[in-house]
Protein backbone atom coordinates (compact mmCIF):
# COMPACT_ATOMS: atom_id res chain seq x y z
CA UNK A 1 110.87 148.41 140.41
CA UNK A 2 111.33 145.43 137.97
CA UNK A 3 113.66 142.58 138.63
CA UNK A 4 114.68 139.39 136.84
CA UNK A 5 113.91 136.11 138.33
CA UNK A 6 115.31 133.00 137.10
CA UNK A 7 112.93 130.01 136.51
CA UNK A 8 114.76 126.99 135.43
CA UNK A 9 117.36 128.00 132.92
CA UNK A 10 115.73 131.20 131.71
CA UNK A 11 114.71 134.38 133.46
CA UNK A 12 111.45 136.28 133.62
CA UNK A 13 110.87 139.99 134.85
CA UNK A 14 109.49 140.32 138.03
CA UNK A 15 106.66 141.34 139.06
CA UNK A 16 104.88 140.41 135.24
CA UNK A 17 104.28 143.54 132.98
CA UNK A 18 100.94 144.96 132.93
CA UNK A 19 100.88 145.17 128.92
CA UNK A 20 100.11 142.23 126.88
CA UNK A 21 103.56 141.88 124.84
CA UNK A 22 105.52 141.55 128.13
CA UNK A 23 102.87 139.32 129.70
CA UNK A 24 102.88 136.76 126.59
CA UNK A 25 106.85 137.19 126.83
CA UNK A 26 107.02 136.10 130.56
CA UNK A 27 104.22 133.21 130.22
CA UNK A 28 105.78 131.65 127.41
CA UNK A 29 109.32 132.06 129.02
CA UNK A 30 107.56 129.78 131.81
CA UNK A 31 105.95 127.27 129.54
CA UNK A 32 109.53 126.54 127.88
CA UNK A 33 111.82 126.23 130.75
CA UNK A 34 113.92 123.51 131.56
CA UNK A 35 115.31 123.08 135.40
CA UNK A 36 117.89 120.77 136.27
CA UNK A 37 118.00 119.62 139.55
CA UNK A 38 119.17 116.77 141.30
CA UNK A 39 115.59 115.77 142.99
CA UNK A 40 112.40 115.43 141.32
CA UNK A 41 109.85 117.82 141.15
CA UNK A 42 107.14 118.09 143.66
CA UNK A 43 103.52 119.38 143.88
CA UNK A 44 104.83 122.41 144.79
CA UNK A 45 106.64 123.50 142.03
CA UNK A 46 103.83 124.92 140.81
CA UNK A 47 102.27 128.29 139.28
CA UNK A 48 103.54 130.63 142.07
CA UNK A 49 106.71 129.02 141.64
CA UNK A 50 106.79 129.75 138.15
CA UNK A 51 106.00 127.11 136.54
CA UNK A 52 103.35 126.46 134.09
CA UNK A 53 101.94 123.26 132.11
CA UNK A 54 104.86 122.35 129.71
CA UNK A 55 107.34 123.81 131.63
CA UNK A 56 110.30 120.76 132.03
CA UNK A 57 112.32 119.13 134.97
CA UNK A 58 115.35 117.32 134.24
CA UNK A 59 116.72 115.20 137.43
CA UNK A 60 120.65 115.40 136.76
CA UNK A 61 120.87 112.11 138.86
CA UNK A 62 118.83 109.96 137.32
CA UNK A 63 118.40 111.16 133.90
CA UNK A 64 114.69 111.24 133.80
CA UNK A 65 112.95 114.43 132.49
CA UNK A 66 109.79 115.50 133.48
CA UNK A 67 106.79 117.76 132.07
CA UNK A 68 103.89 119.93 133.97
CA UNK A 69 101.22 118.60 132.99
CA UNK A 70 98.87 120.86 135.98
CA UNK A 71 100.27 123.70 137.38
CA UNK A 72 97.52 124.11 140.04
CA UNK A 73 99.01 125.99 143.33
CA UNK A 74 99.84 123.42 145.86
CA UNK A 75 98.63 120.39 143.77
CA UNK A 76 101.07 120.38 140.46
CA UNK A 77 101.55 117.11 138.69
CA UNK A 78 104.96 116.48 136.61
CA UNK A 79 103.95 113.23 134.53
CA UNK A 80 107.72 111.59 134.07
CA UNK A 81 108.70 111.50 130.49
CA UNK A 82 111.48 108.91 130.87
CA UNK A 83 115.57 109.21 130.39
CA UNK A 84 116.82 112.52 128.28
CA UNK A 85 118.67 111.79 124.60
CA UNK A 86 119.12 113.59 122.09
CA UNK A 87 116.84 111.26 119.86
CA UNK A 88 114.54 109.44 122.06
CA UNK A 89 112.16 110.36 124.49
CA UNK A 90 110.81 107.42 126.99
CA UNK A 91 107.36 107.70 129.02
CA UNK A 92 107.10 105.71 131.49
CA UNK A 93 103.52 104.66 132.32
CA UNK A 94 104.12 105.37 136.66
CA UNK A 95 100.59 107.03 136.88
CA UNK A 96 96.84 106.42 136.34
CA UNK A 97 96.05 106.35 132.46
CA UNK A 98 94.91 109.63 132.37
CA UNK A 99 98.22 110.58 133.52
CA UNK A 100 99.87 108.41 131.33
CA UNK A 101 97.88 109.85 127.69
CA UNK A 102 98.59 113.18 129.27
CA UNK A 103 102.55 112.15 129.38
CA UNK A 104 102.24 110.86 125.73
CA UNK A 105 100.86 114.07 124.57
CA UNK A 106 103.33 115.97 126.01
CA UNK A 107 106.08 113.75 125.07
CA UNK A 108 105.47 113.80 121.39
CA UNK A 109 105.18 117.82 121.52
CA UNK A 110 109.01 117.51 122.73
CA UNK A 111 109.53 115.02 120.11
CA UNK A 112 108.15 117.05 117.55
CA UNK A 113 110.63 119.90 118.86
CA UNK A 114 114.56 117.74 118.87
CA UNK A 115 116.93 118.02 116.27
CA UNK A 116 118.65 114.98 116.70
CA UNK A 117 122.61 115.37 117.31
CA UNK A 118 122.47 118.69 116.36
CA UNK A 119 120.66 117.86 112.84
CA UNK A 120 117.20 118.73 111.05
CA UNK A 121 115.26 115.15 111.45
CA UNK A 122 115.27 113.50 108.58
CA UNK A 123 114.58 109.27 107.15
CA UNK A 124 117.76 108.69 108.63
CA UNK A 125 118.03 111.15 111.64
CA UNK A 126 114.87 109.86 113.63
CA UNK A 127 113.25 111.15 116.92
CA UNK A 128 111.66 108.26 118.72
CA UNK A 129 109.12 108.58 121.70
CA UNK A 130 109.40 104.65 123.78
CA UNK A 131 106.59 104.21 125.66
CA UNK A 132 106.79 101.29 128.44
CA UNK A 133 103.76 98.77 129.28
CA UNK A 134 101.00 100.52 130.55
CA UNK A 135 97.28 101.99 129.07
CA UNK A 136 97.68 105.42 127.55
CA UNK A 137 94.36 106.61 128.23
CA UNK A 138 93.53 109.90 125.77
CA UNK A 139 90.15 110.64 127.28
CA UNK A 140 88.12 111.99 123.95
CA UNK A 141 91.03 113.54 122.58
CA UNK A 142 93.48 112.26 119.71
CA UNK A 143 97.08 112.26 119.38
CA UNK A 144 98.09 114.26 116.48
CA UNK A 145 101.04 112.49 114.61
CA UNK A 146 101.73 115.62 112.44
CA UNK A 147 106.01 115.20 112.67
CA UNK A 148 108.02 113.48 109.47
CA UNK A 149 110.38 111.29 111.53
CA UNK A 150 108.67 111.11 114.67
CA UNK A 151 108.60 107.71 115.56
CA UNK A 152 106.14 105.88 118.30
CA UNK A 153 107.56 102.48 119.48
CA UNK A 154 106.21 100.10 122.57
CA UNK A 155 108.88 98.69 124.41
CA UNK A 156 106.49 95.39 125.10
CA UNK A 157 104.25 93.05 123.40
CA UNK A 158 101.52 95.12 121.74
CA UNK A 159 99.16 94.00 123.72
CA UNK A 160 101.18 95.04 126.56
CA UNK A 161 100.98 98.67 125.16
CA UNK A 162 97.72 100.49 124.53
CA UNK A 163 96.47 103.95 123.29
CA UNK A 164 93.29 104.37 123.77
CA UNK A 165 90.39 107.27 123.43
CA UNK A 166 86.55 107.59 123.34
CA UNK A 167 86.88 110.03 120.70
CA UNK A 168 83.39 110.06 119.42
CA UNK A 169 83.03 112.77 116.98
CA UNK A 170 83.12 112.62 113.18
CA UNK A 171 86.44 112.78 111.35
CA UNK A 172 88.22 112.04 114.73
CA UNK A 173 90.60 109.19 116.27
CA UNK A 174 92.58 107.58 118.51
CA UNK A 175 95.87 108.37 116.29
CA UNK A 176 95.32 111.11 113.88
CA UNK A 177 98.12 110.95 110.97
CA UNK A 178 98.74 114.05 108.93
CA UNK A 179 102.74 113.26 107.88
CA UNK A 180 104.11 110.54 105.34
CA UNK A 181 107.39 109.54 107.14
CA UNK A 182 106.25 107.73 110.78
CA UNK A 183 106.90 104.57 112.03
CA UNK A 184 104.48 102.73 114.82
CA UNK A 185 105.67 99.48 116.44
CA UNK A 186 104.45 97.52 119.23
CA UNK A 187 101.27 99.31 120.17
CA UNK A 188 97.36 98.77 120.55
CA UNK A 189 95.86 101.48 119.16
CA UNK A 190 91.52 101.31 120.60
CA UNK A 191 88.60 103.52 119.85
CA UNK A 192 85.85 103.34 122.05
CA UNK A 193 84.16 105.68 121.19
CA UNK A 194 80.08 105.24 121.57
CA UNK A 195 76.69 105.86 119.87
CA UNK A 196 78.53 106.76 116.67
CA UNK A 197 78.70 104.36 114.37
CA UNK A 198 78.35 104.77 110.16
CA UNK A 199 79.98 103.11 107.35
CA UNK A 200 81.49 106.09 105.84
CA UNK A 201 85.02 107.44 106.12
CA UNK A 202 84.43 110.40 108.94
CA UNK A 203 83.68 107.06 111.30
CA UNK A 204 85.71 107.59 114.35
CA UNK A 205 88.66 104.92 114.07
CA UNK A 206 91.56 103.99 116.20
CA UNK A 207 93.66 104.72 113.73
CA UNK A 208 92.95 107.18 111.13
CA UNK A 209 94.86 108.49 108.42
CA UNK A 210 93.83 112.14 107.05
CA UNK A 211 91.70 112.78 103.89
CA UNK A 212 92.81 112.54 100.53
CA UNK A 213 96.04 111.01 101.94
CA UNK A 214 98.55 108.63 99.67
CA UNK A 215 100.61 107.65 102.50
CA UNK A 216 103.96 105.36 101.39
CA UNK A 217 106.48 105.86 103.96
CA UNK A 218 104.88 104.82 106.75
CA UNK A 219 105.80 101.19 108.70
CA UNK A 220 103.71 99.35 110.84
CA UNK A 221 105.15 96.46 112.54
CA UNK A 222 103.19 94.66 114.78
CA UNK A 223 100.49 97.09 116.13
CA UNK A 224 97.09 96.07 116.78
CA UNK A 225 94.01 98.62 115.76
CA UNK A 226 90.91 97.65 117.59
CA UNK A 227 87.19 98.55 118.38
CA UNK A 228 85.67 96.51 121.41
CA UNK A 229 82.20 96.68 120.60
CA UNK A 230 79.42 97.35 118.22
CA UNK A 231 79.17 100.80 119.31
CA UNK A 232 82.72 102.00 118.70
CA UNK A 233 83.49 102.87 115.81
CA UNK A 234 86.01 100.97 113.58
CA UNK A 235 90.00 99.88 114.47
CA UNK A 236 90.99 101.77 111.15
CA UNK A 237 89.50 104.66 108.89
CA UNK A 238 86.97 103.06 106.18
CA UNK A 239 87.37 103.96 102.46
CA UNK A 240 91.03 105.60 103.27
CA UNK A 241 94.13 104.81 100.57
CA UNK A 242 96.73 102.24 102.83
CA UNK A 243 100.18 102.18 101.05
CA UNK A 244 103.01 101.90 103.79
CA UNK A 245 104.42 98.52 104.53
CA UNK A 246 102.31 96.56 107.18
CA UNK A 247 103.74 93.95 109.00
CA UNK A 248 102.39 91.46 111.27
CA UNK A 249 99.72 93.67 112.21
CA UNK A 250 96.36 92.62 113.99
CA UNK A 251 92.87 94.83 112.95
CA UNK A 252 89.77 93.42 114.97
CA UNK A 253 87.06 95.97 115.22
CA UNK A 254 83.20 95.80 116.22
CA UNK A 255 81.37 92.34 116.75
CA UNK A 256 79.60 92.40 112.85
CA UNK A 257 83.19 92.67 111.51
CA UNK A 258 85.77 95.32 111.58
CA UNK A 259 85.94 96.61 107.78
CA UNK A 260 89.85 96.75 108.17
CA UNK A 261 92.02 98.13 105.73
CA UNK A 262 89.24 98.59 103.03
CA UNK A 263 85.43 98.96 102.73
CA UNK A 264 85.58 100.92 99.46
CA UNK A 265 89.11 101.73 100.38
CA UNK A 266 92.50 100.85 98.72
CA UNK A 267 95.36 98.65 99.86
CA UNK A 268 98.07 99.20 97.70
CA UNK A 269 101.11 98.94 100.41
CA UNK A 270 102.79 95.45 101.40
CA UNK A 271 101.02 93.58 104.14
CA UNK A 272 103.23 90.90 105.26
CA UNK A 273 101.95 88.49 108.03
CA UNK A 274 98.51 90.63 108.69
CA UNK A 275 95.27 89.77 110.01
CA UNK A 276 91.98 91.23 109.57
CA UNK A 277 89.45 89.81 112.23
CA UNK A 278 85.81 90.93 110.34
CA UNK A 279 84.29 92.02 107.02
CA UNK A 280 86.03 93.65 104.62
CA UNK A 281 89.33 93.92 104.97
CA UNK A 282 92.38 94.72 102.89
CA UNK A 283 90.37 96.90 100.42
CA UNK A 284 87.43 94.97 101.01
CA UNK A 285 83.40 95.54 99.80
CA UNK A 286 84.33 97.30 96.64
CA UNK A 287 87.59 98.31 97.08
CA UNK A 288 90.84 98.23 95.64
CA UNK A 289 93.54 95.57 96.73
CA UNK A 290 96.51 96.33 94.37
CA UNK A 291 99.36 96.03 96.88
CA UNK A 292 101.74 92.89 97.85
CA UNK A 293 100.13 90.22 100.30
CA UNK A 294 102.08 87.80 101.76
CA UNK A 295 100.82 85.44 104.16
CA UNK A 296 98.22 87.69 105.03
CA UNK A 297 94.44 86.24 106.21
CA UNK A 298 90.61 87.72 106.39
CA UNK A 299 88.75 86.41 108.99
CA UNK A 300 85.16 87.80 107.58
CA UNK A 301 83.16 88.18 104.39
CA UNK A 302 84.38 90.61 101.65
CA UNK A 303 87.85 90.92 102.05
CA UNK A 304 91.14 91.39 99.69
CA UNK A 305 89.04 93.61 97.48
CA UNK A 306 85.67 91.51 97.78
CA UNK A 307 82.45 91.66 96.50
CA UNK A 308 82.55 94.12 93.68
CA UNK A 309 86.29 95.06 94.34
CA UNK A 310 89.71 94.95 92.32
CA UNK A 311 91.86 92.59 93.24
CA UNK A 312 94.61 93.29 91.41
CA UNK A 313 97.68 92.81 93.33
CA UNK A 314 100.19 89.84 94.05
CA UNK A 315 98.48 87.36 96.10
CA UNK A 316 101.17 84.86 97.73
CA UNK A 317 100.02 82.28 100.67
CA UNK A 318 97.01 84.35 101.62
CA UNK A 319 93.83 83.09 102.84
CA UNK A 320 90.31 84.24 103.51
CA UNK A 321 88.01 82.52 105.87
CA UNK A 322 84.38 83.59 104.26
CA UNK A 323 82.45 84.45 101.26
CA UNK A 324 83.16 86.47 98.58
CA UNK A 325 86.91 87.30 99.11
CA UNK A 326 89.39 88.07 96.47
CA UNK A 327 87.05 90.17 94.38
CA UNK A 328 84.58 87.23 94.34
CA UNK A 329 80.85 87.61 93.77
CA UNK A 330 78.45 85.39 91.54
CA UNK A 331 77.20 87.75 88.98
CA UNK A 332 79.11 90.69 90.33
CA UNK A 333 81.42 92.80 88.94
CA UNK A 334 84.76 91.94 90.97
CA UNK A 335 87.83 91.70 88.98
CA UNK A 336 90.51 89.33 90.10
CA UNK A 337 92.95 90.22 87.58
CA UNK A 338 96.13 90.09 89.80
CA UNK A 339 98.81 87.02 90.89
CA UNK A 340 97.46 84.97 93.17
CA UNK A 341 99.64 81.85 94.03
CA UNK A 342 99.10 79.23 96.98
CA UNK A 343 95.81 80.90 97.96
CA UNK A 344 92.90 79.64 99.76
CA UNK A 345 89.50 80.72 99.82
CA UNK A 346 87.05 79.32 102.30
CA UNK A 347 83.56 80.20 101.55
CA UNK A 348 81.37 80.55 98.17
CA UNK A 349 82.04 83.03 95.24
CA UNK A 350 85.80 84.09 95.77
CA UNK A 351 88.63 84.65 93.34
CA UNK A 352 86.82 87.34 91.09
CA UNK A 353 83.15 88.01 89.35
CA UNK A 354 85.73 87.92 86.60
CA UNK A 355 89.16 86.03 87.39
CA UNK A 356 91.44 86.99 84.51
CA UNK A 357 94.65 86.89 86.54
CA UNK A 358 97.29 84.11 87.04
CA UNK A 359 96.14 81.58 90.07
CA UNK A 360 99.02 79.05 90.91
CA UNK A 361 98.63 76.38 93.03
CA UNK A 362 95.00 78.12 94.95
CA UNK A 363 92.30 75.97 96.45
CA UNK A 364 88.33 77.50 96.53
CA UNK A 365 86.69 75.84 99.32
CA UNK A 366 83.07 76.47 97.80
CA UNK A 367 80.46 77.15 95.46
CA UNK A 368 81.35 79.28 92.36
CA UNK A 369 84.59 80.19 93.04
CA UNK A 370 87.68 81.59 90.66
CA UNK A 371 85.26 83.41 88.56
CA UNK A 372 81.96 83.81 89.46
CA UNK A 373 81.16 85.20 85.93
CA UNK A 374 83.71 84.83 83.54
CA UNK A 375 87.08 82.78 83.81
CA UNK A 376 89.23 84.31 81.63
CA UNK A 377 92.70 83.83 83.21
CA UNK A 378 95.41 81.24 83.48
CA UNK A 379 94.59 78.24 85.95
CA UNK A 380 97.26 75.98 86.68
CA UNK A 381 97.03 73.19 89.91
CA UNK A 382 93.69 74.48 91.31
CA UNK A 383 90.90 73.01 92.76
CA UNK A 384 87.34 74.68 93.19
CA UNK A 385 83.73 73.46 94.25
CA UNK A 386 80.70 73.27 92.15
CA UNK A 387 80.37 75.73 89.51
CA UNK A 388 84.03 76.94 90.01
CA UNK A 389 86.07 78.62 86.90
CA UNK A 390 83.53 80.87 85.00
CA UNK A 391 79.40 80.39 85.75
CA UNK A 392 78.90 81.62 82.36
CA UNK A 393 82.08 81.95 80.42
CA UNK A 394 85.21 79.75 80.66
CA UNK A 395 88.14 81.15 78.05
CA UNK A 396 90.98 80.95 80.06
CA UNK A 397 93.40 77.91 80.11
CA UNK A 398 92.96 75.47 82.71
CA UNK A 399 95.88 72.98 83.84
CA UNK A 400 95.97 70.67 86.26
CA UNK A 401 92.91 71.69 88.01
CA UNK A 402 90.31 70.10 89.54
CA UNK A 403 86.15 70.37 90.61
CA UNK A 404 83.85 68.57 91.96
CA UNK A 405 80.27 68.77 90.63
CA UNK A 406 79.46 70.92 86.99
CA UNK A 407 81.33 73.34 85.01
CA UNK A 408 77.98 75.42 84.45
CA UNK A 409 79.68 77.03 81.88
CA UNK A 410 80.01 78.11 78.19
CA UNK A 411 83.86 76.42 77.99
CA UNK A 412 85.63 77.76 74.81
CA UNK A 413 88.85 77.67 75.99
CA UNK A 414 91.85 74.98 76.67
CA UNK A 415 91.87 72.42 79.60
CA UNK A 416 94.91 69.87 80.32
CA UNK A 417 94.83 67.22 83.10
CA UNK A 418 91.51 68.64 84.36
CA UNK A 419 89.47 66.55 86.00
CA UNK A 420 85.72 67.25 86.80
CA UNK A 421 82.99 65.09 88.02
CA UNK A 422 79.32 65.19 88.37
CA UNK A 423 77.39 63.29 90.48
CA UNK A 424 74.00 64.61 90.84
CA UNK A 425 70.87 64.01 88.89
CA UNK A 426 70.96 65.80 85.22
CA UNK A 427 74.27 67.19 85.69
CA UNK A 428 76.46 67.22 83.15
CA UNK A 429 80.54 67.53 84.00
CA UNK A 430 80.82 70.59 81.51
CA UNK A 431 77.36 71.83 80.98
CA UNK A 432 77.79 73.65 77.74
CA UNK A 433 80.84 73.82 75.29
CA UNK A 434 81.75 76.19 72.42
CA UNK A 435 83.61 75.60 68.78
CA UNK A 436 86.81 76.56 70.14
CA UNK A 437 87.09 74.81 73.32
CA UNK A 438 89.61 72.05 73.55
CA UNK A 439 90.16 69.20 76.34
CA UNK A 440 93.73 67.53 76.23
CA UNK A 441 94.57 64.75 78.84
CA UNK A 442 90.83 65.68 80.77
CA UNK A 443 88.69 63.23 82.74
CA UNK A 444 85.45 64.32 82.52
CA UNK A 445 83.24 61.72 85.03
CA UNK A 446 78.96 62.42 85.21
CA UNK A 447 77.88 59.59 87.48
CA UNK A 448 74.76 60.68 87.88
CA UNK A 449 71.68 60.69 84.86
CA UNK A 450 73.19 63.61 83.23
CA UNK A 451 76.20 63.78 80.49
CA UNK A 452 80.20 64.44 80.52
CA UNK A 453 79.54 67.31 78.02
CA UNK A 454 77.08 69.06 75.94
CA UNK A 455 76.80 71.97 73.78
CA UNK A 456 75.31 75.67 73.91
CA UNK A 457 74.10 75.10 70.35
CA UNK A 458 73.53 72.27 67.56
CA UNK A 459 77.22 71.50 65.96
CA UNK A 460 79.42 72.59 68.36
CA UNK A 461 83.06 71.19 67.70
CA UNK A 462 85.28 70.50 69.79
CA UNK A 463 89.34 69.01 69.87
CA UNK A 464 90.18 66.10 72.36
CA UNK A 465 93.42 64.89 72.85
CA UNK A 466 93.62 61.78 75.06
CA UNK A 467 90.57 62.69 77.44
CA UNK A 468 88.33 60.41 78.95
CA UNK A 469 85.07 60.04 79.26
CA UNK A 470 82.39 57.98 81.65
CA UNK A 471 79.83 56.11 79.54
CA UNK A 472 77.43 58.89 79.03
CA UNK A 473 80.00 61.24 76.97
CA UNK A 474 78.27 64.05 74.32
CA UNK A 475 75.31 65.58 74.01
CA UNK A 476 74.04 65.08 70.46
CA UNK A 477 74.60 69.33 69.72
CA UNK A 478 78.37 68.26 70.02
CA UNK A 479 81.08 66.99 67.06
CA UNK A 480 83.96 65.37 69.00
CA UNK A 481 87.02 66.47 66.68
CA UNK A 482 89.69 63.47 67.61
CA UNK A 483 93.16 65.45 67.93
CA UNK A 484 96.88 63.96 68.41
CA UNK A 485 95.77 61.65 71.30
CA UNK A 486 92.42 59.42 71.72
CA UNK A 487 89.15 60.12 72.71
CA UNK A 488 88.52 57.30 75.11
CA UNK A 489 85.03 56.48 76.17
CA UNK A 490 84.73 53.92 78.98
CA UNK A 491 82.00 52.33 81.42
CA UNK A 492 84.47 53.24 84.63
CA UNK A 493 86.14 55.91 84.20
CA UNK A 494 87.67 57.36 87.75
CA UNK A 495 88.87 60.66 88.68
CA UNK A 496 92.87 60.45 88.81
């Protein structure tokens, strides 16, 4: 004859039912009871106890709740989950890493489950899961952040704290995001997975946001995404939209350059105090980089919307170490049509194919920089290399800036207090002017054999006001139009 048995806080009949209704009944009784006790479980509370995996120990004395994470007769293993609350759940890292991911995985399915004080989760009625130093190891599996309000915080430095997972098939990773409203602080997130690497989005990636995702209530505040070697994959998804707020977050990925936030992807979140160690970050090769930067630095080629990319965001104290950052490229078709203001590029052909934007206060550290193309923007207090501020069309206005070596240009637009000087054989400071262009307050030095300015075509005209030249001034195609100042030609003229 049946019986009831109790098994933690709820009871199961006794022997189990032969049909499959009562069977599922009893198993899943087992998998969601809670025992309180004043000890800790042992290995053998286990499945002829009536336990199963999932099945949760609360020690009354010390607070800290436990899961089943192997039920095996004689051999169970309750991975400790940390101190109960109502809205936080703590792991503590006690056992191997296995152990540890296996306590994480569990520990975010409770998560997923509270109701905070009695209340539906919500943006202001968080669950949190605190995880304390320790490696989190996740074997080839992912954690699955599919929860709105379920929060993942390290209690340490982020180094200190680290997720990690081998997962090595397509469209996989070490934290899978499905939800809008999450929060990750604190953490290392690593992929290592091996012998699958491509340069498309189903790349494995340490962290990787779902498809066709337009994320924007997400924060990130210092968490490091990382992939150790050329054979693992990427520290975050490639081509994927970013637009939470980032901040003073770390992505360092395989030894060629992690591709970061970007690589035909879109940043359009705020990134405050980030790094991207490698190629192609922040909506880098192609992308789009139409969020807020602040303080924010590439490390590699191609970042901030680079090579190709749109760049059209506010740019403020943001440097990239490398070529072709900012939507740079020589002849390419990059448009750096955002704010940009105490940026600097190090490396050739940055600030835009086309740089139509505002740039205040920036500094190009190379060849062909703030429009390798066409500079049609406002320039005010910048300085660029040789063949900076449009290759073949200058319109924009130009104040206060400086470059060393030619403006190998077609200039038709308005410079004030620029000063540009050529030294080299032939070259001329402003290789070719249109009617139109007009130079007031300008230095304009060509030390060298070559000229301070000629024209495109015969009879060009052009308006000085107060600019100076050195003794070898116009080209004979050009009509120097005096305007409310004086055109000063001079032996020794110096760059201010």
């Amino acid at each position: 004859m049946s019986s009831l048995s109790t098994i933690g806080t709820l009871q199961v009949i006794t022997p189990d039912p032969t049909g499959d209704g009562g069977l599922a009944i009893n198993e899943n009784f087992r998998k969601t009871t809670t025992k309180f006790d004043t000890s800790d479980p042992a290995s053998s509370d286990d499945t002829s106890a009536g336990y199963r995996v999932g099945s949760r120990w609360i020690n009354t004395k010390s607070g800290i709740e436990y899961v089943c994470v192997n039920d095996a007769a004689g051999a169970a293993v309750w991975a400790a989950l940390g101190t109960a609350s109502q809205s936080m759940i703590k792991v503590t890292a006690t056992g191997s890493p296995t152990e540890n991911g296996t306590a994480l995985l569990a520990a975010y399915l409770a998560a997923a489950a509270l109701a905070p004080y009695g209340n539906n989760r919500s943006a202001s009625n968080r669950a949190v899961i605190l995880l304390s130093p320790g490696i989190y190891d996740l074997g080839t599996g992912s954690l699955a952040m599919n929860a709105e309000y379920v929060d993942l915080v390290g209690s340490g430095a982020p180094e200190d704290t680290i997720i990690t997972s081998a997962c090595n098939g397509a469209n996989t990773g070490t934290v899978m995001r499905t939800v809008d409203d999450i929060r990750i602080a604190n953490l290392t997130l690593q992929c290592t997975a091996t012998n699958y690497w491509s340069m498309d989005s189903s790349a494995p990636a340490a962290y990787f946001p779902t498809s066709n995702n337009n994320f924007t209530k997400g924060r990130f505040w210092r968490v490091i995404t990382t992939a150790p070697d050329d054979t693992s994959g990427w520290g975050m998804r490639l081509g994927s939209v970013y637009g939470d707020t980032w901040e003073w977050c770390i992505n360092t990925g395989i030894a060629s350059g992690s591709q970061g936030r970007g690589w035909n992807g879109t940043a359009s979140g705020t990134f405050v105090h980030c790094t991207n160690h490698g190629d192609g970050g922040f909506g880098g090769h192609g992308g789009v980089a139409s969020g807020t930067f602040t303080n924010c630095i590439n490390t590699g080629d191609m970042g901030f919307a680079g090579e190709d990319g749109v760049a059209s965001g506010k740019f403020i104290n943001c440097r990239h170490h490398g070529n072709y950052g900012f939507a740079g490229g020589t002849m390419a078709n990059g448009q750096a049509s955002g704010f940009f203001m105490n940026c600097i590029h190090d490396g050739n052909e940055g600030f835009g194919g086309e740089a139509s934007g505002t740039f205040l206060n920036c500094i190009h550290n190379g060849f062909m920089g703030f429009g390798g193309r066409v500079a049609s923007g406002t320039f005010r207090n910048c300085i660029g290399g040789g063949g900076s501020f449009g290759v073949a069309i200058a319109s924009g206005k130009f104040i206060n800036c400086q470059m060393t070596g030619a403006w190998m240009t077609d200039f038709s637009g308005y410079a004030q207090n620029m000063s540009i000087k050529a030294t080299g054989t032939n070259q001329n400071a402003v290789k070719h002017v249109t009617t139109g262009a007009i130079f007031k307050d300008c230095v304009l030095v060509a030390t060298g054999t070559g000229q301070a300015m000629v024209g495109s075509d015969t009879g060009q005209t052009v308006k000085f006001y107060g600019t100076n030249m050195s003794n070898r001034p116009l080209g004979a195609d050009v009509t120097a139009v005096p305007g409310l100042g004086v055109l000063t030609v001079s032996p020794d003229v110096t760059l201010p």
